[in-house]
C-alpha atoms as a PDB file:
ATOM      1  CA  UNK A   1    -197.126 -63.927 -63.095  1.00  0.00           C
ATOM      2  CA  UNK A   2    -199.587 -62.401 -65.062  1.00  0.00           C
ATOM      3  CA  UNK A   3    -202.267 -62.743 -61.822  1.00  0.00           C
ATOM      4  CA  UNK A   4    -201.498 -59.498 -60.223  1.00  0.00           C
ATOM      5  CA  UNK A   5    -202.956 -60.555 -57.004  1.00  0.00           C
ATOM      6  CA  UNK A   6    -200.750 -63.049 -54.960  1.00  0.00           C
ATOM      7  CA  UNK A   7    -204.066 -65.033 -53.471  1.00  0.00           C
ATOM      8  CA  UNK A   8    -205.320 -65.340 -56.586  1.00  0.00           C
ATOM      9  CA  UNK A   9    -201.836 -66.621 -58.837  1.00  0.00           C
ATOM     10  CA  UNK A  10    -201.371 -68.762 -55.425  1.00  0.00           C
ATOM     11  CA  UNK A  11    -204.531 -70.536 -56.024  1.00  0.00           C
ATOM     12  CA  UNK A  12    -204.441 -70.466 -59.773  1.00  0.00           C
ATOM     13  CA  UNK A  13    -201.159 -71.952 -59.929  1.00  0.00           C
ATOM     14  CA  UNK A  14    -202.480 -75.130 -57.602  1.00  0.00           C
ATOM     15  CA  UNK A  15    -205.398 -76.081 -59.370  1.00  0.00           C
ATOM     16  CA  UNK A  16    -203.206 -75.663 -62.574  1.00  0.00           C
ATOM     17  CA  UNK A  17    -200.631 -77.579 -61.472  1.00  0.00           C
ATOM     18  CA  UNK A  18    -202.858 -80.222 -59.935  1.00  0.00           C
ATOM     19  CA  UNK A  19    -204.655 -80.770 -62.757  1.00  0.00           C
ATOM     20  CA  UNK A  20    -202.270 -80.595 -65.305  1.00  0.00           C
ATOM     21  CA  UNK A  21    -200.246 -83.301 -62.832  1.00  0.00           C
ATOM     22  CA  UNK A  22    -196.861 -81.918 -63.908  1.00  0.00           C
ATOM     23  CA  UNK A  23    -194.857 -84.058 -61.530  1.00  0.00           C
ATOM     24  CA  UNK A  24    -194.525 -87.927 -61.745  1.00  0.00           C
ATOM     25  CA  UNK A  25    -196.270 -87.807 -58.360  1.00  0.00           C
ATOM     26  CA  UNK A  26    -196.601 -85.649 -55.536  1.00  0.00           C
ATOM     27  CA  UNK A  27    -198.404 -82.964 -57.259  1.00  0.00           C
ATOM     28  CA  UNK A  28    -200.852 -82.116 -54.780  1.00  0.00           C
ATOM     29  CA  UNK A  29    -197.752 -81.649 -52.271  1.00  0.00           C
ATOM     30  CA  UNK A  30    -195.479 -79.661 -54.501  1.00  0.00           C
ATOM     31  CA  UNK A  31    -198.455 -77.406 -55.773  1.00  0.00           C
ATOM     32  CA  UNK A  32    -199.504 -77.043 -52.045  1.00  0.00           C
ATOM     33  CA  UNK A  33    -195.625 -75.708 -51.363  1.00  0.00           C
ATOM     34  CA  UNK A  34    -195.585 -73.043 -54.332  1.00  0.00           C
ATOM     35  CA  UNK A  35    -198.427 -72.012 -53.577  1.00  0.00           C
ATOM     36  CA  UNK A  36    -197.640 -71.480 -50.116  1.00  0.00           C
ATOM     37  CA  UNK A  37    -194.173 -69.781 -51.477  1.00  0.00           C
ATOM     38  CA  UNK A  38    -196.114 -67.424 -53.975  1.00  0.00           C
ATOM     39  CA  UNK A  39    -198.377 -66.473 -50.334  1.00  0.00           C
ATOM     40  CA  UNK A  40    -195.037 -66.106 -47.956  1.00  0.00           C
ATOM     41  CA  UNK A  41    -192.788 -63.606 -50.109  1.00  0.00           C
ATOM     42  CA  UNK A  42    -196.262 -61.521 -50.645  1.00  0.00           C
ATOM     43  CA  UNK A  43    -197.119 -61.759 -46.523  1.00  0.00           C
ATOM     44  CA  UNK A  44    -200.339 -63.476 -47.354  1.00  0.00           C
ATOM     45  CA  UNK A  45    -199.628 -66.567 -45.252  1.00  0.00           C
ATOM     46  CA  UNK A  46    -199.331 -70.567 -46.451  1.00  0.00           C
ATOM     47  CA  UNK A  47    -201.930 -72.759 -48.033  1.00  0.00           C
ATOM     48  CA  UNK A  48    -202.947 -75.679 -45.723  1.00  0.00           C
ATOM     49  CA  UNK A  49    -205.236 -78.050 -46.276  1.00  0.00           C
ATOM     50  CA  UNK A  50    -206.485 -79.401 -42.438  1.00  0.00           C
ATOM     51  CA  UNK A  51    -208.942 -81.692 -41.540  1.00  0.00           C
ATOM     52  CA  UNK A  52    -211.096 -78.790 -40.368  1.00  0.00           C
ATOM     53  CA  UNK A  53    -211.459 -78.679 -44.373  1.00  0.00           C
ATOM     54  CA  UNK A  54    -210.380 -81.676 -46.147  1.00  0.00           C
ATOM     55  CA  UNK A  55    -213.805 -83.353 -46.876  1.00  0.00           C
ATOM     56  CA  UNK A  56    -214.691 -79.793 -48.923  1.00  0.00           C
ATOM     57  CA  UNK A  57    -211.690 -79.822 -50.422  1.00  0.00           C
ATOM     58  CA  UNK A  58    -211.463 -83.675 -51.729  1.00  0.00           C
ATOM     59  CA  UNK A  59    -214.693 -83.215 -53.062  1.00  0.00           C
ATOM     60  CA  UNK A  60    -214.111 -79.572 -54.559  1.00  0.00           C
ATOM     61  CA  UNK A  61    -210.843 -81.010 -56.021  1.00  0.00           C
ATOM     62  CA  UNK A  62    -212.613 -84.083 -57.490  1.00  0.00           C
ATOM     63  CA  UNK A  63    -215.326 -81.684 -59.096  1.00  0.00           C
ATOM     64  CA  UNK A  64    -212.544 -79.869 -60.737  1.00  0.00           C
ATOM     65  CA  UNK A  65    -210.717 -83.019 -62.027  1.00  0.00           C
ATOM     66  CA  UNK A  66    -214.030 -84.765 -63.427  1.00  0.00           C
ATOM     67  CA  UNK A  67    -216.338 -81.765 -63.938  1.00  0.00           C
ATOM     68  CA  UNK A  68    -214.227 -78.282 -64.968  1.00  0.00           C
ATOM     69  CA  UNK A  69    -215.963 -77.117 -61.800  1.00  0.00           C
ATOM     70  CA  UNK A  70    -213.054 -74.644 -60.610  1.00  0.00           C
ATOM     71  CA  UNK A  71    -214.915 -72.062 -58.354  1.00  0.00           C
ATOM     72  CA  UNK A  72    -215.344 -74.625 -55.592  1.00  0.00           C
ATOM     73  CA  UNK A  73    -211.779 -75.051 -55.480  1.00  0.00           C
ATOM     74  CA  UNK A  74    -210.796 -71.721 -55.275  1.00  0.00           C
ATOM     75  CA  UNK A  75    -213.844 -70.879 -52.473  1.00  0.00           C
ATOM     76  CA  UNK A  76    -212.543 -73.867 -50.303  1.00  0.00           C
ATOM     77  CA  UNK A  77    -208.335 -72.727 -50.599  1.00  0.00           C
ATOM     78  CA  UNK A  78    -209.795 -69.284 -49.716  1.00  0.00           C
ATOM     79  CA  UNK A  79    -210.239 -70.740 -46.505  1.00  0.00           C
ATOM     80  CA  UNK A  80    -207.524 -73.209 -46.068  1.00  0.00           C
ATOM     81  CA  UNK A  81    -204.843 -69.765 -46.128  1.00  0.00           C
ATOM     82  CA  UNK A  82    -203.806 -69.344 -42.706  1.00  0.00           C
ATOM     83  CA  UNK A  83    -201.777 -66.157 -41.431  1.00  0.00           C
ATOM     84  CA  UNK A  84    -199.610 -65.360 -38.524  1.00  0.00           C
ATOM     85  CA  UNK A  85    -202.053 -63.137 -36.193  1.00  0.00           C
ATOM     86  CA  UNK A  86    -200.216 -61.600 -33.846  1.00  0.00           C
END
């Protein structure tokens, strides 16, 4: 809570979470769904990982596992946010 800016505590608190793997299993699903609960009650949208991005973000998310590489991550969940444009 200390991340003032919703985008940013959304995607801190994934690649936390999925690093940390804080669940048995399942922790790239239940980060993906807080994360996209942090974006929804701020009106930033939901996280989603498509297959328009989900070569970047296996390897981004591997980097960050194996290598501390974080800034990757973050770039390629930048991109997987989708909003409602009406």
């Amino acid at each position: 809570m200390a991340i003032k800016d919703a985008i940013e505590r959304a995607i801190a608190y994934f690649a936390y979470a999925c690093k940390r793997q804080l669940f048995r299993d399942g922790n790239k699903r239940t980060s993906t769904i807080v994360a996209s609960k942090i974006l929804i009650e701020s009106g930033n949208g939901i996280l989603t990982i498509g297959k328009d991005h989900a070569e970047e973000f296996n390897t981004a998310l591997n980097n960050w596992y194996l290598n501390d590489e974080r800034k990757p991550l973050e770039d390629c969940l930048r991109k997987c946010i989708k909003t409602l444009e009406l």
